[in-house]
PDB file of N, CA and C in Angstrom:
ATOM      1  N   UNK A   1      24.776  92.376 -52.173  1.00  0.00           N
ATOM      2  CA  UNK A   1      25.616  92.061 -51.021  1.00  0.00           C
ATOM      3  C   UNK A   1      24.977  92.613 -49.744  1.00  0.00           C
ATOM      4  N   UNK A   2      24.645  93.983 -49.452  1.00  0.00           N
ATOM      5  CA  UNK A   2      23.980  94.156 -48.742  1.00  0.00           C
ATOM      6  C   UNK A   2      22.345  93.797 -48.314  1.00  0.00           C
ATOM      7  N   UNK A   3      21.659  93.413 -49.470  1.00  0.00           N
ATOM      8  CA  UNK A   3      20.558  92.802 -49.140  1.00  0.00           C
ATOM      9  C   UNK A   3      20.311  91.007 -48.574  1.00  0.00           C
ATOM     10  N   UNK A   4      21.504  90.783 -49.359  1.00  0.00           N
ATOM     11  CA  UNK A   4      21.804  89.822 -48.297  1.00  0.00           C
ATOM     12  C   UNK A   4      22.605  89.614 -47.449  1.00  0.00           C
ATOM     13  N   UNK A   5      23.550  90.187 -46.603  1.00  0.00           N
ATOM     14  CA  UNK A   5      24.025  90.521 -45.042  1.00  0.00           C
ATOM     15  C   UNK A   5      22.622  91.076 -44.737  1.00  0.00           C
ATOM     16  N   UNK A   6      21.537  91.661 -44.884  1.00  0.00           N
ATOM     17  CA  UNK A   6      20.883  92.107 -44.001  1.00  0.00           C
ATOM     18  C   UNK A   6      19.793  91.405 -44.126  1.00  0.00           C
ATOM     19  N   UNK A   7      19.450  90.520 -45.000  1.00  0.00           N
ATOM     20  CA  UNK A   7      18.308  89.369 -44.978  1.00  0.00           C
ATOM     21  C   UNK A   7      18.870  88.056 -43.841  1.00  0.00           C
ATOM     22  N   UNK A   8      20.469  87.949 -44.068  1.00  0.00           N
ATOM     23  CA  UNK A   8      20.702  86.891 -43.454  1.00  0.00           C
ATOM     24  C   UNK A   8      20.655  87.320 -41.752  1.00  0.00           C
ATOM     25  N   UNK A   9      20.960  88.429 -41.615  1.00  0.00           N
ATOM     26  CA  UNK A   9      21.221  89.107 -40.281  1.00  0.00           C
ATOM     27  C   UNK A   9      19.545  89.010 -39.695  1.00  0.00           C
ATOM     28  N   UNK A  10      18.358  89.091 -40.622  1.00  0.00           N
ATOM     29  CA  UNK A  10      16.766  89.820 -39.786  1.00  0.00           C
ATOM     30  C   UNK A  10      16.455  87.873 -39.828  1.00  0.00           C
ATOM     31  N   UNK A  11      16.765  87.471 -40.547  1.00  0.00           N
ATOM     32  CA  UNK A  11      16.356  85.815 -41.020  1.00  0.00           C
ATOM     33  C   UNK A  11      17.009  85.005 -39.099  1.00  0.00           C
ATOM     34  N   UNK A  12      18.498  85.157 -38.437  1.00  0.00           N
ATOM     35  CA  UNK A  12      18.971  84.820 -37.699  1.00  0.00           C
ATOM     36  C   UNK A  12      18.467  85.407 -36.442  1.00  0.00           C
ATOM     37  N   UNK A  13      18.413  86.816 -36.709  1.00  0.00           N
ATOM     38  CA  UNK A  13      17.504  87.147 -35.502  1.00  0.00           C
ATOM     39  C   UNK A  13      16.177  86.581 -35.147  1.00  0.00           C
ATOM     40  N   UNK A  14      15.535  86.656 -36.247  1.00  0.00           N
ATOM     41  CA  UNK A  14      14.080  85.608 -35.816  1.00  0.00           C
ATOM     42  C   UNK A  14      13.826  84.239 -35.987  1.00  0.00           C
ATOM     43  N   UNK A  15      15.260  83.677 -36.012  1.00  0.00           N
ATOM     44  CA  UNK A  15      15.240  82.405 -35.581  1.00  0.00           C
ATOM     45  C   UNK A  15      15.100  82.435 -34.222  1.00  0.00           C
ATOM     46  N   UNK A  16      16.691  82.839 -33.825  1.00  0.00           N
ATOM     47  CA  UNK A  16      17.297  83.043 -32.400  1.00  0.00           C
ATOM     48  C   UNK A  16      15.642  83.311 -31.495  1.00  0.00           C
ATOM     49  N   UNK A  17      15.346  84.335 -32.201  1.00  0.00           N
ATOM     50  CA  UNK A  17      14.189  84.896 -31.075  1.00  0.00           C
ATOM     51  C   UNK A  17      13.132  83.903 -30.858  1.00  0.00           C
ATOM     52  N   UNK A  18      12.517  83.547 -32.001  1.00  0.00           N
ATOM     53  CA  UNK A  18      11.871  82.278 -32.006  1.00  0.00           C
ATOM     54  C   UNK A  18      12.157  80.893 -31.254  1.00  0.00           C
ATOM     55  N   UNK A  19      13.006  80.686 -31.653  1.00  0.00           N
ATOM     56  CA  UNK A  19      13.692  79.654 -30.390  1.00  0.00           C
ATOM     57  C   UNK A  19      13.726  79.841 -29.279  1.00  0.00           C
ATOM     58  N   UNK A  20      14.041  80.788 -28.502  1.00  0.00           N
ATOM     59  CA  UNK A  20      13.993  81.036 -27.365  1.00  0.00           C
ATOM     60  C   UNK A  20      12.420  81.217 -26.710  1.00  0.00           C
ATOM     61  N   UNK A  21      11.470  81.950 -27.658  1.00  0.00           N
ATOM     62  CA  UNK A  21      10.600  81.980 -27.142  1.00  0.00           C
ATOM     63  C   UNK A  21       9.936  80.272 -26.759  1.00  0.00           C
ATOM     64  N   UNK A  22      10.012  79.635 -28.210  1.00  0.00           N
ATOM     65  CA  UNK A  22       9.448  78.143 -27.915  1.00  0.00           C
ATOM     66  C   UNK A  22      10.481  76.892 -26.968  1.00  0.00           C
ATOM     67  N   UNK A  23      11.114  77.449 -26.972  1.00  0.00           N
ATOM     68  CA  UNK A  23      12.367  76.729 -25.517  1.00  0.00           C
ATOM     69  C   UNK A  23      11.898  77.625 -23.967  1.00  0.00           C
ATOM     70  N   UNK A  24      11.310  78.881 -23.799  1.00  0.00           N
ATOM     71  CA  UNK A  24      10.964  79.001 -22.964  1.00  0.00           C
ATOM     72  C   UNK A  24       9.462  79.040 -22.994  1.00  0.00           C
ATOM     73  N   UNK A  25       8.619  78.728 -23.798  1.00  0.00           N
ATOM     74  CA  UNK A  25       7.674  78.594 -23.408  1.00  0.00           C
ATOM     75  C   UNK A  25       6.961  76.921 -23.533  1.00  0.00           C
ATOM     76  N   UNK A  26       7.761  76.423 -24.744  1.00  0.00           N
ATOM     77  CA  UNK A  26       7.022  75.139 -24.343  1.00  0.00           C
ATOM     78  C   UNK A  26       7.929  74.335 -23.195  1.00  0.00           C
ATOM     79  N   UNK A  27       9.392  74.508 -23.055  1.00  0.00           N
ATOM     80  CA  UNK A  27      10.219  73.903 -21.955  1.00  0.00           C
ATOM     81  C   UNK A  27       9.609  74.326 -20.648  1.00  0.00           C
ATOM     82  N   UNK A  28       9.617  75.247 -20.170  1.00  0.00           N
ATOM     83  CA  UNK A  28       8.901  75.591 -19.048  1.00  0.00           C
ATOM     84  C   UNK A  28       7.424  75.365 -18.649  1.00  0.00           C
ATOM     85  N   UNK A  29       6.988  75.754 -19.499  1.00  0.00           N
ATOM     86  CA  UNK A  29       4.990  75.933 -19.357  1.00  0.00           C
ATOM     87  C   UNK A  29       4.664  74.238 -19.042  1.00  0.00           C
ATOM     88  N   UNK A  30       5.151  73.444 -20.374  1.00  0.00           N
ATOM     89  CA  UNK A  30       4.752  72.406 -20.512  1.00  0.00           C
ATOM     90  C   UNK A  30       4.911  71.105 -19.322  1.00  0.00           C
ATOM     91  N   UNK A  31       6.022  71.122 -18.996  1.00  0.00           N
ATOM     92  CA  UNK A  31       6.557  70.528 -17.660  1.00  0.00           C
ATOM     93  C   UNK A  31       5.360  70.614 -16.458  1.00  0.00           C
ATOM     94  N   UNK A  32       5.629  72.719 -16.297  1.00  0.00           N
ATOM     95  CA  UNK A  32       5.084  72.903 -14.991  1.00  0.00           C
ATOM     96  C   UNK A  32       3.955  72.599 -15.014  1.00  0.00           C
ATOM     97  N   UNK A  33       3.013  72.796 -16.026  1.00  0.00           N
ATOM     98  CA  UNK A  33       1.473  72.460 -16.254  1.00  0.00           C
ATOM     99  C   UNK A  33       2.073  70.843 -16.011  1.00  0.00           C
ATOM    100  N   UNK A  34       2.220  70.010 -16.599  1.00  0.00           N
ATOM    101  CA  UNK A  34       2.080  68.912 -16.499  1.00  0.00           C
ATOM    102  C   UNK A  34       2.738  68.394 -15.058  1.00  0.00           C
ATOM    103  N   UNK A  35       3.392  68.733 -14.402  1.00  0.00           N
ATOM    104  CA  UNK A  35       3.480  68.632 -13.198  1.00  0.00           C
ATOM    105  C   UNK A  35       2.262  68.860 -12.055  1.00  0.00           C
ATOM    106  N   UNK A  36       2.234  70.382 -11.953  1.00  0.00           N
ATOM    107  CA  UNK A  36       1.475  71.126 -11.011  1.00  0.00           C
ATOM    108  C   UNK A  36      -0.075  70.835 -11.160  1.00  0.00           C
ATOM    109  N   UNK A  37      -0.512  70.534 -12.554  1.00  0.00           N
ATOM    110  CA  UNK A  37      -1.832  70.179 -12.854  1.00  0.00           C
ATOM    111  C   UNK A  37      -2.142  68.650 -12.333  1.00  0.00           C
ATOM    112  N   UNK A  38      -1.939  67.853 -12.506  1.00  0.00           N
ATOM    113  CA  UNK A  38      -2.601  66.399 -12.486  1.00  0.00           C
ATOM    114  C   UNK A  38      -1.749  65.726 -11.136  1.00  0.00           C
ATOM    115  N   UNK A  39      -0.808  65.759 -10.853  1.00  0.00           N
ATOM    116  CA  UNK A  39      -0.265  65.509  -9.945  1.00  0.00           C
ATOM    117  C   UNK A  39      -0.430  65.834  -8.216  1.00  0.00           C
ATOM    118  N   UNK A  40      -0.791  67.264  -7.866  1.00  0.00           N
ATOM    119  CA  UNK A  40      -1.749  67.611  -6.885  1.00  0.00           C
ATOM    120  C   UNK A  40      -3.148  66.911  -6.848  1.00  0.00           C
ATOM    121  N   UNK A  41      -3.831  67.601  -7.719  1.00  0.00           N
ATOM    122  CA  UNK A  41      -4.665  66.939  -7.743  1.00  0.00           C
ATOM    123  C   UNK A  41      -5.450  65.669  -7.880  1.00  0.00           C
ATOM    124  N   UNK A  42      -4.749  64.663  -8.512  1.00  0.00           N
ATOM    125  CA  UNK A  42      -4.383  63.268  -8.317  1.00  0.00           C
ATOM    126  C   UNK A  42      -4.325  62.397  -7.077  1.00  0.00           C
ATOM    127  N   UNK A  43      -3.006  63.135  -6.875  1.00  0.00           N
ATOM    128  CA  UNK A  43      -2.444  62.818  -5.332  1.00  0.00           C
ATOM    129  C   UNK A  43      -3.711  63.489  -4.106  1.00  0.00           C
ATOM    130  N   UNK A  44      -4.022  64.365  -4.183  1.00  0.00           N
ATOM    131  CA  UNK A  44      -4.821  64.479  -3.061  1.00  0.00           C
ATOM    132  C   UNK A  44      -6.203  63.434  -3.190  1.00  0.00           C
ATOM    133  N   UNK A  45      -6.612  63.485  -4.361  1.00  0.00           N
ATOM    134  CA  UNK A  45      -8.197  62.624  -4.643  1.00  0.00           C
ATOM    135  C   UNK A  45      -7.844  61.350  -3.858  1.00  0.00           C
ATOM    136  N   UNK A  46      -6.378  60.633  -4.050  1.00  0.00           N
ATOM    137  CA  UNK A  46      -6.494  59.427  -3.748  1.00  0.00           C
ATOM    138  C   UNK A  46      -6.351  59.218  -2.434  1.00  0.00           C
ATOM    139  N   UNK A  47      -5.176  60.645  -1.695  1.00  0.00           N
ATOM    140  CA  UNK A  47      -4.889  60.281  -0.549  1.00  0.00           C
ATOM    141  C   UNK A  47      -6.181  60.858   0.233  1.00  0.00           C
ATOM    142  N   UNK A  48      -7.211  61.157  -0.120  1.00  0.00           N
ATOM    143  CA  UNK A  48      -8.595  61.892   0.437  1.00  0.00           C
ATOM    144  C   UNK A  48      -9.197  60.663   0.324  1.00  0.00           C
TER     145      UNK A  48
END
């Protein structure tokens, strides 16, 4: 009983944590790179 309340408890935490890390790192990173990267630079080549 206790090995599992505390497997299920370390198992949920490193979901949770996991998720968050790949919701903030591929949600964020991925966007802004794909924004800030090709789009400046794009835009200026053509309007140059």
């Amino acid at each position: 009983m206790i090995n599992f309340t505390f497997w299920l408890v370390v198992t949920l935490l490193v979901l949770h944590y996991c998720n968050l890390v790949w919701l903030t790192g591929a949600h964020q990173k991925t966007p802004s790179h794909y924004q800030f990267m090709p789009i400046p630079s794009r835009v200026s080549s053509q309007r140059t």
